[in-house]
PDB file of N, CA and C in Angstrom:
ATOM      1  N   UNK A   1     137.619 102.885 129.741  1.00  0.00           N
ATOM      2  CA  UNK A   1     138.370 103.982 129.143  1.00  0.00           C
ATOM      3  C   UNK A   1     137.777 104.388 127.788  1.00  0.00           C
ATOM      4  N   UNK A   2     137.422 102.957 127.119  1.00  0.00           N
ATOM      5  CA  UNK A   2     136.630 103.649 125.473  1.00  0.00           C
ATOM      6  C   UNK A   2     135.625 104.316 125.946  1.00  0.00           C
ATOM      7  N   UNK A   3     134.824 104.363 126.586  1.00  0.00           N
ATOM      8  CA  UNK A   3     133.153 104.902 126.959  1.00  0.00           C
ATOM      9  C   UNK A   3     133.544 106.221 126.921  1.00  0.00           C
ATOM     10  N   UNK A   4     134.651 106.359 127.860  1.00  0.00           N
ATOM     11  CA  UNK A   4     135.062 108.126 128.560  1.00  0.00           C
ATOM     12  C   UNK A   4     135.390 108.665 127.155  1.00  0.00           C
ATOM     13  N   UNK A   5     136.331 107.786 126.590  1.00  0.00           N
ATOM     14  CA  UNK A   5     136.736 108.640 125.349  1.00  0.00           C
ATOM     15  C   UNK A   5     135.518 109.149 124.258  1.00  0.00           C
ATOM     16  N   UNK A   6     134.698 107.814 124.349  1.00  0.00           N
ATOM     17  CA  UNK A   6     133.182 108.150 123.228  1.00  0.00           C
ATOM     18  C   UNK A   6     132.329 109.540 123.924  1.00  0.00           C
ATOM     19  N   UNK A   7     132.565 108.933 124.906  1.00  0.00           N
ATOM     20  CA  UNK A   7     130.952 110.103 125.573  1.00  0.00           C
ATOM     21  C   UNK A   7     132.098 111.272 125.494  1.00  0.00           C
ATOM     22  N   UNK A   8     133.460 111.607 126.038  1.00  0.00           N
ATOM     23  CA  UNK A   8     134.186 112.973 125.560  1.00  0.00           C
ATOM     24  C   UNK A   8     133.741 113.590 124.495  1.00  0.00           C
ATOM     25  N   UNK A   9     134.554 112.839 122.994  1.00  0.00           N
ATOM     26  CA  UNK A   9     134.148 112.804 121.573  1.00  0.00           C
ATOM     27  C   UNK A   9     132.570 113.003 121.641  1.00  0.00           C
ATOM     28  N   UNK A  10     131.956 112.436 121.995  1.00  0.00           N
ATOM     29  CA  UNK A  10     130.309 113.089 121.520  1.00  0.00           C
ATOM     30  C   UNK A  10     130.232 114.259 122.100  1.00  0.00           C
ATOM     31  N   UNK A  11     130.663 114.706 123.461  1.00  0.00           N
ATOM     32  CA  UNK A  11     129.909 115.420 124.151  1.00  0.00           C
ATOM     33  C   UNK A  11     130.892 117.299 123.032  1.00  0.00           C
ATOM     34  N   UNK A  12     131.651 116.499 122.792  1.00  0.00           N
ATOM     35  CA  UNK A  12     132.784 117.839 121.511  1.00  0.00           C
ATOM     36  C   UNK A  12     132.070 118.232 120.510  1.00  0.00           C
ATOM     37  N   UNK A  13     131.388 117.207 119.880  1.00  0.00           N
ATOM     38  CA  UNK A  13     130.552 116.835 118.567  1.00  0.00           C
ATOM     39  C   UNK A  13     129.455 117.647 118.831  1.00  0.00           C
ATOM     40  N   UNK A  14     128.975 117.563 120.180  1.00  0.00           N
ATOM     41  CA  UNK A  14     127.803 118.542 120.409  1.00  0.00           C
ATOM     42  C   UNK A  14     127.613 119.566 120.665  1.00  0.00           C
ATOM     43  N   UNK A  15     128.941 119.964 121.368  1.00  0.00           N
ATOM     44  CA  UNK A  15     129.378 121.100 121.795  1.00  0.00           C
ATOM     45  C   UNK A  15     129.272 122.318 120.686  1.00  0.00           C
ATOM     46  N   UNK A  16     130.174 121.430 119.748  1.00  0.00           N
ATOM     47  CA  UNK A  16     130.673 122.256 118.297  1.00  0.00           C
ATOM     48  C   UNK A  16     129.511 122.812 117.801  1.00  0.00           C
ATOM     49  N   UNK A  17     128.492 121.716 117.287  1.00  0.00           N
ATOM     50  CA  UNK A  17     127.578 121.354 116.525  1.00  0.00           C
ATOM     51  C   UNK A  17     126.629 122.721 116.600  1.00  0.00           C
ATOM     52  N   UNK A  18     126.198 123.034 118.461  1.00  0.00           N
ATOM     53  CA  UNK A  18     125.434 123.690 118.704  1.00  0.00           C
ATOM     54  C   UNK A  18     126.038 125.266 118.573  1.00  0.00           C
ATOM     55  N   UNK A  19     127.122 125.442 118.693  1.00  0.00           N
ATOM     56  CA  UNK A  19     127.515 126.582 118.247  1.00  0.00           C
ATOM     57  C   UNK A  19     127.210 127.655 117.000  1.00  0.00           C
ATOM     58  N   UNK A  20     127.498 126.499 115.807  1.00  0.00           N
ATOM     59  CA  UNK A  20     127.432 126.803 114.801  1.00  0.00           C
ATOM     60  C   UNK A  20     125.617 127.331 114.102  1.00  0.00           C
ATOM     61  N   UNK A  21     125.269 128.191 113.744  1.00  0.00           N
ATOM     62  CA  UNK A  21     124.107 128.725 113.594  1.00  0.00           C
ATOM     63  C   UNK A  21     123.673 129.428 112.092  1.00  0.00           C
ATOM     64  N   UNK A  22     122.235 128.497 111.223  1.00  0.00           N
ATOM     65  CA  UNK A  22     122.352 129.318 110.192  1.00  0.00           C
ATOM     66  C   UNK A  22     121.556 131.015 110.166  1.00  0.00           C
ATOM     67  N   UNK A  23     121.483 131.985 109.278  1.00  0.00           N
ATOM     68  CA  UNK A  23     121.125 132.823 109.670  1.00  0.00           C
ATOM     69  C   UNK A  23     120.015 132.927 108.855  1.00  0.00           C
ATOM     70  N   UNK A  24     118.801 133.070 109.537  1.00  0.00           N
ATOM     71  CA  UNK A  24     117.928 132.756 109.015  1.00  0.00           C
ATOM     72  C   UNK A  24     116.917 134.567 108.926  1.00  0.00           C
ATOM     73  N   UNK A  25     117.427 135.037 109.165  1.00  0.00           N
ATOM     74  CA  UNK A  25     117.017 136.938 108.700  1.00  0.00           C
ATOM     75  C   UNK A  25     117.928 137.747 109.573  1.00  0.00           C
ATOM     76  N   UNK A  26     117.915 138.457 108.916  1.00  0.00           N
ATOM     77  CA  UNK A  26     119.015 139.621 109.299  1.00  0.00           C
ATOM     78  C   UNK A  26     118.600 140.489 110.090  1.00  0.00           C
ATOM     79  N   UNK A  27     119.416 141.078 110.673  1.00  0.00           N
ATOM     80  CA  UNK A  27     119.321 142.128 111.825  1.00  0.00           C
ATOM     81  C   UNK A  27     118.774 143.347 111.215  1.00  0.00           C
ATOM     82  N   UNK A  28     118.094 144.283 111.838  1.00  0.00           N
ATOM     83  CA  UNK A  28     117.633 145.511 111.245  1.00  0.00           C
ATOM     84  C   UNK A  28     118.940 146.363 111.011  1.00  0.00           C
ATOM     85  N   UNK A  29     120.323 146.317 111.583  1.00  0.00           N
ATOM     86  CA  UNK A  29     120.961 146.837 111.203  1.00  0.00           C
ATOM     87  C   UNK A  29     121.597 146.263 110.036  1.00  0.00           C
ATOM     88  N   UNK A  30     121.996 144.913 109.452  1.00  0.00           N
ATOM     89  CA  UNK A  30     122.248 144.950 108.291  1.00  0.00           C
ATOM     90  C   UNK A  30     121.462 145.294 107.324  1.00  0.00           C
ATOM     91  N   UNK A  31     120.178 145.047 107.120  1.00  0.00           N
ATOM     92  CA  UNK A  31     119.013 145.830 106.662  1.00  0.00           C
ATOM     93  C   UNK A  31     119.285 146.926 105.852  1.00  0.00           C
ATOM     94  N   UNK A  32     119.310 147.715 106.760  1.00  0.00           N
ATOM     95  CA  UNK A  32     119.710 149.458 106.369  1.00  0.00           C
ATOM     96  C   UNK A  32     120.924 149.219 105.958  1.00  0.00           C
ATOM     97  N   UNK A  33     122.167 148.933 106.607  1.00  0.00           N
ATOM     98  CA  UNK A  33     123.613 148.980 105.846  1.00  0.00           C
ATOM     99  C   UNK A  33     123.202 147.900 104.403  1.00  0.00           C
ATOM    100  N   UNK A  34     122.363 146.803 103.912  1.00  0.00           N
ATOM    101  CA  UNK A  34     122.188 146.645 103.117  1.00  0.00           C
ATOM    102  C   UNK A  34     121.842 147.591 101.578  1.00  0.00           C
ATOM    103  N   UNK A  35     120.671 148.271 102.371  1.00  0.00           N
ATOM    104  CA  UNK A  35     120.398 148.831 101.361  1.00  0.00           C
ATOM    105  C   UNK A  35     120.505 150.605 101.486  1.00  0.00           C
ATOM    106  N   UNK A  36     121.443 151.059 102.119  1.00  0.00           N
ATOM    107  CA  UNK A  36     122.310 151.928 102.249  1.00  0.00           C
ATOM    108  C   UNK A  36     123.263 151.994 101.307  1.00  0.00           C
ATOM    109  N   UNK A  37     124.241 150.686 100.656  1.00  0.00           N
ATOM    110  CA  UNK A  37     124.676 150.354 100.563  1.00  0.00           C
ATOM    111  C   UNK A  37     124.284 150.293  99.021  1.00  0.00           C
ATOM    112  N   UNK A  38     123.339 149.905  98.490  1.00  0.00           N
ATOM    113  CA  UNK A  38     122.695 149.352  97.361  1.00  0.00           C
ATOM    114  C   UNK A  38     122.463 151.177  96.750  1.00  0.00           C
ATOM    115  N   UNK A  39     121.851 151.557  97.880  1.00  0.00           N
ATOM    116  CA  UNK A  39     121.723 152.665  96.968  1.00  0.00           C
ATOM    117  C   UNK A  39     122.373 154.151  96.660  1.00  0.00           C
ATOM    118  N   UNK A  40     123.598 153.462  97.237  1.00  0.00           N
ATOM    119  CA  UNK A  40     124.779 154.647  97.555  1.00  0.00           C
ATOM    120  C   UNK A  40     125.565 153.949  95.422  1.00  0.00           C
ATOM    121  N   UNK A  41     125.409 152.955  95.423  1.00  0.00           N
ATOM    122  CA  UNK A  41     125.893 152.238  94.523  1.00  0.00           C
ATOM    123  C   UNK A  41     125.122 152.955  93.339  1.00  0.00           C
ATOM    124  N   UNK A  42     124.134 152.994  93.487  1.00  0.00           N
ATOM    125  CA  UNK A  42     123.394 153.317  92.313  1.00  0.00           C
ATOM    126  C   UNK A  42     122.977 154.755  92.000  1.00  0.00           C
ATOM    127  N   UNK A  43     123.311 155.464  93.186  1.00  0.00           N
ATOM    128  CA  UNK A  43     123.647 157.452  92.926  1.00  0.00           C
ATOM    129  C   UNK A  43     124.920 157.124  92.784  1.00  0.00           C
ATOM    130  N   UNK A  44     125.741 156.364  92.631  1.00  0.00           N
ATOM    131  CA  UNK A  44     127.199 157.128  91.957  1.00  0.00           C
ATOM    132  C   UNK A  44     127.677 156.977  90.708  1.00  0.00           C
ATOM    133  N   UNK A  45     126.592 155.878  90.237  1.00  0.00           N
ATOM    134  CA  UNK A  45     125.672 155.505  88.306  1.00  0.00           C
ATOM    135  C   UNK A  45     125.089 156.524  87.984  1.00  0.00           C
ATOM    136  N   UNK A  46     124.413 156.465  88.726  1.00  0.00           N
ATOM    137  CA  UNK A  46     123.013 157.648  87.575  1.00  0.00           C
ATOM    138  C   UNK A  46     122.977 158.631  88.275  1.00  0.00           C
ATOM    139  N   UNK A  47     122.918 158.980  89.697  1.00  0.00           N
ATOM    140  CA  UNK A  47     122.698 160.261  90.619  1.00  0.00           C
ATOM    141  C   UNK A  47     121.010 160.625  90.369  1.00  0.00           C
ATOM    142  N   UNK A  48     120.245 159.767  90.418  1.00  0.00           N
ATOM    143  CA  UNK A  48     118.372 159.534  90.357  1.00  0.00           C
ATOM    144  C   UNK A  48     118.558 159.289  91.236  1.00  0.00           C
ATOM    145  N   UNK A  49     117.793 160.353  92.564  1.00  0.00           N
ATOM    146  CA  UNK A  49     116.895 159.379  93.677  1.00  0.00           C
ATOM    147  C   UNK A  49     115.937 158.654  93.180  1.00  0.00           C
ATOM    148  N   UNK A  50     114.688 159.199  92.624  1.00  0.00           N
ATOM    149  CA  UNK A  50     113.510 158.041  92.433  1.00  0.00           C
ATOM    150  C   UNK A  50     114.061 156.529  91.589  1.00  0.00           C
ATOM    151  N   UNK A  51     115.126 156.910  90.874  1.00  0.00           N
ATOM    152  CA  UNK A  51     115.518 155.728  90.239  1.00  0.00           C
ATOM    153  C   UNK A  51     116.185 154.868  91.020  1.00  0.00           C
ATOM    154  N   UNK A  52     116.984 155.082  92.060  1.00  0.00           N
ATOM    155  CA  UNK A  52     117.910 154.721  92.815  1.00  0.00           C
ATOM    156  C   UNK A  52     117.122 153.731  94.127  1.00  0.00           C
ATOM    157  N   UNK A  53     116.057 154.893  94.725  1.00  0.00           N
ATOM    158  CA  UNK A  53     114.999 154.140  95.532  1.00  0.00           C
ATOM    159  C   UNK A  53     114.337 153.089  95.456  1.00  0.00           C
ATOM    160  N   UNK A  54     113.843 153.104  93.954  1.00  0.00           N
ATOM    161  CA  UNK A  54     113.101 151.947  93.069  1.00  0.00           C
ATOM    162  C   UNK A  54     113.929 150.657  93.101  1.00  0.00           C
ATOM    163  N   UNK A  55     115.187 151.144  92.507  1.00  0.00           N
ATOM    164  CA  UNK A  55     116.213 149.610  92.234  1.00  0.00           C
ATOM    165  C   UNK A  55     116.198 149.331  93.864  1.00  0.00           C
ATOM    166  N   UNK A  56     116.836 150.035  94.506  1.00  0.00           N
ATOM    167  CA  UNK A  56     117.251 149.444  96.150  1.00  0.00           C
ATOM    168  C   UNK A  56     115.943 148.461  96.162  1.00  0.00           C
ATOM    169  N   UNK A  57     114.804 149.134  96.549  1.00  0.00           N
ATOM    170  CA  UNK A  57     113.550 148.317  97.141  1.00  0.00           C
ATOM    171  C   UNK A  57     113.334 147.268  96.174  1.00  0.00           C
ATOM    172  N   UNK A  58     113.701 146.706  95.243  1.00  0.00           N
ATOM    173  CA  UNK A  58     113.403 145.433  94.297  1.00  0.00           C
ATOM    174  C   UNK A  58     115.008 144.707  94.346  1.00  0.00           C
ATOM    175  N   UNK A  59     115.936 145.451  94.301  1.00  0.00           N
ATOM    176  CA  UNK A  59     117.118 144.025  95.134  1.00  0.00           C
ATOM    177  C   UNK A  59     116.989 144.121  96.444  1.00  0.00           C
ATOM    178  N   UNK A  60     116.252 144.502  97.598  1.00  0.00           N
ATOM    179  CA  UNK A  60     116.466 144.281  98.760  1.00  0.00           C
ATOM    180  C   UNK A  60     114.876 143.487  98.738  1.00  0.00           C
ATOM    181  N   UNK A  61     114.524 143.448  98.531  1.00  0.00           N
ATOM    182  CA  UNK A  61     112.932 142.502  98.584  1.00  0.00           C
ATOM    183  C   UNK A  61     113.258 141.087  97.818  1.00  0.00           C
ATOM    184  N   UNK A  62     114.303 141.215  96.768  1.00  0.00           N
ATOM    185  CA  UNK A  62     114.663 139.884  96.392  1.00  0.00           C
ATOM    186  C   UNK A  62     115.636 139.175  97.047  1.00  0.00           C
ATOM    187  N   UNK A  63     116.415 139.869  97.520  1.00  0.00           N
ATOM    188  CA  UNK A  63     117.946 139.423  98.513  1.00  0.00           C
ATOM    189  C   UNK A  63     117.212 138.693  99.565  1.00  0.00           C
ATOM    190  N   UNK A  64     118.122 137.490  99.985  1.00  0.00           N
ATOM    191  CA  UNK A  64     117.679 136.557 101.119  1.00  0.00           C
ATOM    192  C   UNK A  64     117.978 137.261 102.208  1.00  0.00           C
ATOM    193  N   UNK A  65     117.132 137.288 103.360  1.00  0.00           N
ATOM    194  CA  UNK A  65     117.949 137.497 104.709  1.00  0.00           C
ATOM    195  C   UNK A  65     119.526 137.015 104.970  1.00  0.00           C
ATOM    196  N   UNK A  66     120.045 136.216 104.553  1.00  0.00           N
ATOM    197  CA  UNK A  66     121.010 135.562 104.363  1.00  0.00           C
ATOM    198  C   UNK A  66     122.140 136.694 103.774  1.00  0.00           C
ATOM    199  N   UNK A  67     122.145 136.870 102.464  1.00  0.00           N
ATOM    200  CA  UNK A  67     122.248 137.836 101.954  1.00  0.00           C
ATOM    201  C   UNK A  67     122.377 138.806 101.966  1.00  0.00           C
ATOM    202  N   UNK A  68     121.675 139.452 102.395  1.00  0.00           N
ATOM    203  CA  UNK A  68     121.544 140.982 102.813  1.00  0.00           C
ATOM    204  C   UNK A  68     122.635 141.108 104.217  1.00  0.00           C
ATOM    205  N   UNK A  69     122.321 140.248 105.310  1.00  0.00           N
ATOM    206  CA  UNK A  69     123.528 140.208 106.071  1.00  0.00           C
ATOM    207  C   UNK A  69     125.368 139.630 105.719  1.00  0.00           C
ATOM    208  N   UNK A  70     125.296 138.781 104.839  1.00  0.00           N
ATOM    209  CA  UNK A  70     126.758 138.163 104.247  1.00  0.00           C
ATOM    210  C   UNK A  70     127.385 139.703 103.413  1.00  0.00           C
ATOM    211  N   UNK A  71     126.182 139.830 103.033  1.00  0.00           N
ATOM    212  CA  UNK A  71     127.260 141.161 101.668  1.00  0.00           C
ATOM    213  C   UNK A  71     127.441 141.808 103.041  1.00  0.00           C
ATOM    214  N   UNK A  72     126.978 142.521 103.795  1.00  0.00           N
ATOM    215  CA  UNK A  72     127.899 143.317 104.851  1.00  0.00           C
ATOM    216  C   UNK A  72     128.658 143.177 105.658  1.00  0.00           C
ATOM    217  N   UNK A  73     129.109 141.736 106.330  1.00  0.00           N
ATOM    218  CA  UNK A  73     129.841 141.102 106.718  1.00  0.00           C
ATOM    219  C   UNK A  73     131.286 140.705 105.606  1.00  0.00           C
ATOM    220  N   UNK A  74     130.960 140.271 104.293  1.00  0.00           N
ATOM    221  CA  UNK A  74     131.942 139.562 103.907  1.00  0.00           C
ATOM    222  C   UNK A  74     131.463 139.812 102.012  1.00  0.00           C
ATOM    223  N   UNK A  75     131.084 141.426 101.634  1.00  0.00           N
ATOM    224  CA  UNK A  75     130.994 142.132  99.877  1.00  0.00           C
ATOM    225  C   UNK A  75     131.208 140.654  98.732  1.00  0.00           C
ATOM    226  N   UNK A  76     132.911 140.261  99.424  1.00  0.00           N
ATOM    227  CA  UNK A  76     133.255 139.964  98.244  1.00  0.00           C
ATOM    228  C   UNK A  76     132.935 138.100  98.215  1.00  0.00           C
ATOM    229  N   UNK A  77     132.330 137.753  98.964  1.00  0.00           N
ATOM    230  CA  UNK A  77     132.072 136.255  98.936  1.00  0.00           C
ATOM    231  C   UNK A  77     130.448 136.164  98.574  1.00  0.00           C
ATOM    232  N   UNK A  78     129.767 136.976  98.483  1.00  0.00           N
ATOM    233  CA  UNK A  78     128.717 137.379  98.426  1.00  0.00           C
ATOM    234  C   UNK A  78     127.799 137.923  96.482  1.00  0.00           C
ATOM    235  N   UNK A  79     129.020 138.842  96.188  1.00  0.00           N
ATOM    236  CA  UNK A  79     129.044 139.367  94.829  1.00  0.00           C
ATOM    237  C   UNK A  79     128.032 138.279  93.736  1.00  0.00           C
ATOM    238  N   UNK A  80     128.742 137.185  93.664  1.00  0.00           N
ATOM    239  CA  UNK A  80     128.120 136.659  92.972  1.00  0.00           C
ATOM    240  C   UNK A  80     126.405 136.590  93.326  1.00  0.00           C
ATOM    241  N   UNK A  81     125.808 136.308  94.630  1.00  0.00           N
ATOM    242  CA  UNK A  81     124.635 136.033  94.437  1.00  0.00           C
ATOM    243  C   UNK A  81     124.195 137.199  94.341  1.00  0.00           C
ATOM    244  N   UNK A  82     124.480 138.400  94.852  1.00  0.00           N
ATOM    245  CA  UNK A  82     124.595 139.944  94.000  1.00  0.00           C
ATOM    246  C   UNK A  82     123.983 140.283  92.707  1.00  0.00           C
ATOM    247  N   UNK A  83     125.239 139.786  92.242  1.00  0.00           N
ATOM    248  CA  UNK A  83     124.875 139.569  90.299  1.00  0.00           C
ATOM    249  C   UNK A  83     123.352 138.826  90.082  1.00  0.00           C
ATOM    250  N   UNK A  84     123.292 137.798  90.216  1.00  0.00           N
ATOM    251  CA  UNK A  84     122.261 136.710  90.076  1.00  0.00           C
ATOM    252  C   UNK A  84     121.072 137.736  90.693  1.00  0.00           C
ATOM    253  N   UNK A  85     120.801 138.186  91.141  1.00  0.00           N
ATOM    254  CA  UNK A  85     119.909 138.869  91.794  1.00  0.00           C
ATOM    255  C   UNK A  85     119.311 139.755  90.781  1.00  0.00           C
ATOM    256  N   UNK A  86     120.738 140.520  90.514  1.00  0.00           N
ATOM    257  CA  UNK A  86     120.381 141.983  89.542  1.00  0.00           C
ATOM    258  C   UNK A  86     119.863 141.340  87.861  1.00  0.00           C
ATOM    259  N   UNK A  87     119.990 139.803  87.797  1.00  0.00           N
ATOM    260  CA  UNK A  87     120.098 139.949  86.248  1.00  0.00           C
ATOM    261  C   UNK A  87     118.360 138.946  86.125  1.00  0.00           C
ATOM    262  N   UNK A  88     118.839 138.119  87.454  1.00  0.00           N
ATOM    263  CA  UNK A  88     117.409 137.898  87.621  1.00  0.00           C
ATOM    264  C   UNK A  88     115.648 138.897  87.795  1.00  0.00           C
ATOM    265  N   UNK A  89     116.294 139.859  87.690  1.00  0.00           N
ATOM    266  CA  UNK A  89     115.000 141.202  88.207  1.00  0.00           C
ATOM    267  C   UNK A  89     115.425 142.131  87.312  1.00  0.00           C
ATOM    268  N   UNK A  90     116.218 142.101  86.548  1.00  0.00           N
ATOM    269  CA  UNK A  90     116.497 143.030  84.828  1.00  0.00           C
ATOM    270  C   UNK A  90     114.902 143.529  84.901  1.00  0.00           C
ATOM    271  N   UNK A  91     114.122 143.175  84.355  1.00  0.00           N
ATOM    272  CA  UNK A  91     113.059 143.606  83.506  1.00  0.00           C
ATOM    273  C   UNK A  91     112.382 144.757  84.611  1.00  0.00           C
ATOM    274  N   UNK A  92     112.077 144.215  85.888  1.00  0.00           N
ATOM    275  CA  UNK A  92     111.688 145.215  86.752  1.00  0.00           C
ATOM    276  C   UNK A  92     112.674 146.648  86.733  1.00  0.00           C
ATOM    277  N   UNK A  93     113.880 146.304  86.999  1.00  0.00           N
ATOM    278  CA  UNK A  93     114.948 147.246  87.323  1.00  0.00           C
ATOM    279  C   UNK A  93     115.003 148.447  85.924  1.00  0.00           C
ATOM    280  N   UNK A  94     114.664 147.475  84.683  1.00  0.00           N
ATOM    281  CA  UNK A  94     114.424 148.514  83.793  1.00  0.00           C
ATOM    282  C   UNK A  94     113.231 149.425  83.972  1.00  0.00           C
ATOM    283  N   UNK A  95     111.974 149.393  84.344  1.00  0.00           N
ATOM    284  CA  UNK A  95     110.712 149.770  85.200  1.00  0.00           C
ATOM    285  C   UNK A  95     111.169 150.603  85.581  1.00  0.00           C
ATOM    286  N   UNK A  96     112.379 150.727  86.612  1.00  0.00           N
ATOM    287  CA  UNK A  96     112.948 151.716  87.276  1.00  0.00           C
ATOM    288  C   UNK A  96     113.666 152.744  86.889  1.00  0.00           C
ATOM    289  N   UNK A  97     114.230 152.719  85.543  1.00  0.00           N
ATOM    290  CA  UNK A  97     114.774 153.344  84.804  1.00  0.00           C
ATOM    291  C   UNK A  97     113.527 154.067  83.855  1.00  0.00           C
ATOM    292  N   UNK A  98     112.481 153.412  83.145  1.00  0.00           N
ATOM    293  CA  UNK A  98     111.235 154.010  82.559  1.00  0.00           C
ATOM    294  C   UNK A  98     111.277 154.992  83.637  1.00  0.00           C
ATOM    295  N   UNK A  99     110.916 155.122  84.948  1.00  0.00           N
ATOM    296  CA  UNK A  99     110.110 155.521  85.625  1.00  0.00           C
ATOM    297  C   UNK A  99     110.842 156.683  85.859  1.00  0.00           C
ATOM    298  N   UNK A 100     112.314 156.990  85.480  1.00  0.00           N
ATOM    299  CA  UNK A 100     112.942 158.086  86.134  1.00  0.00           C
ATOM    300  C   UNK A 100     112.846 158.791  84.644  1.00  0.00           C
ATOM    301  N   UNK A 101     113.025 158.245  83.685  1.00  0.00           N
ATOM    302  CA  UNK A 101     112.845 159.084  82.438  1.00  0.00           C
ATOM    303  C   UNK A 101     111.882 159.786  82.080  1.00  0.00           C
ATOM    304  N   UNK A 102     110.675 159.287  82.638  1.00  0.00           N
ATOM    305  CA  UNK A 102     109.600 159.973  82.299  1.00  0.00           C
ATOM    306  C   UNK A 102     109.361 161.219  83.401  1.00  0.00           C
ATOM    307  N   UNK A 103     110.260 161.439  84.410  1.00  0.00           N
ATOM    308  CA  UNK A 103     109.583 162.188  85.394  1.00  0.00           C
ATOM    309  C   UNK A 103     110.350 164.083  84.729  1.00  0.00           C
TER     310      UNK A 103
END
C-alpha cells in the first residue's frame, strides 16, 4: 500500500512539475504589444516620433524576453523591473532626447 501511495505522490510531483514552464522569449505578439505599448507611453510625454522610436528600441532591446511578455500579461507586477530598466539606460535615453532637439 506505501509503494502505491509513493509511486501516486511521485507520479503528482511529476505531473505538476512538468506543467509548470519558464518563459524563456516572448511571442512576436507580445513583442509588438510590448513596444506598442512603450511607445504609446512616450507620445503622450513628449508627442516626438523620432524621440519616442529611439526610447522604445533601447527599453525593448534591454527588457528580458521575460519581461516584455509579463508587462503584457500582468503591467502591474512587472513595473518595477520597468523602472530599473529606464534608470538603468538614463544616459542613452537622454541621447534620445539630444537627438529630437536637434532635429
Amino acid at each position: 500500500m506505501k509503494k502505491i501511495i509513493m509511486t501516486f505522490a511521485l507520479l503528482l510531483l511529476t505531473a505538476c512539475g512538468s506543467t509548470s514552464r519558464s518563459v524563456d522569449n516572448s511571442t512576436p505578439n507580445d513583442d509588438e504589444m510590448f513596444r506598442m505599448s512603450m511607445n504609446m507611453g512616450c507620445k503622450i510625454k513628449y508627442n516626438d516620433k523620432e524621440r519616442c522610436n529611439c526610447q522604445t528600441d533601447i527599453i525593448f532591446d534591454a527588457a528580458t524576453p521575460e519581461l516584455r511578455s509579463g508587462f503584457i500579461n500582468d503591467p502591474e507586477k512587472h513595473k518595477l523591473e520597468l523602472l530599473e530598466i529606464f534608470l538603468e539606460n538614463s544616459d542613452e535615453l537622454e541621447v534620445c532626447e539630444s537627438l529630437s532637439k536637434a532635429s
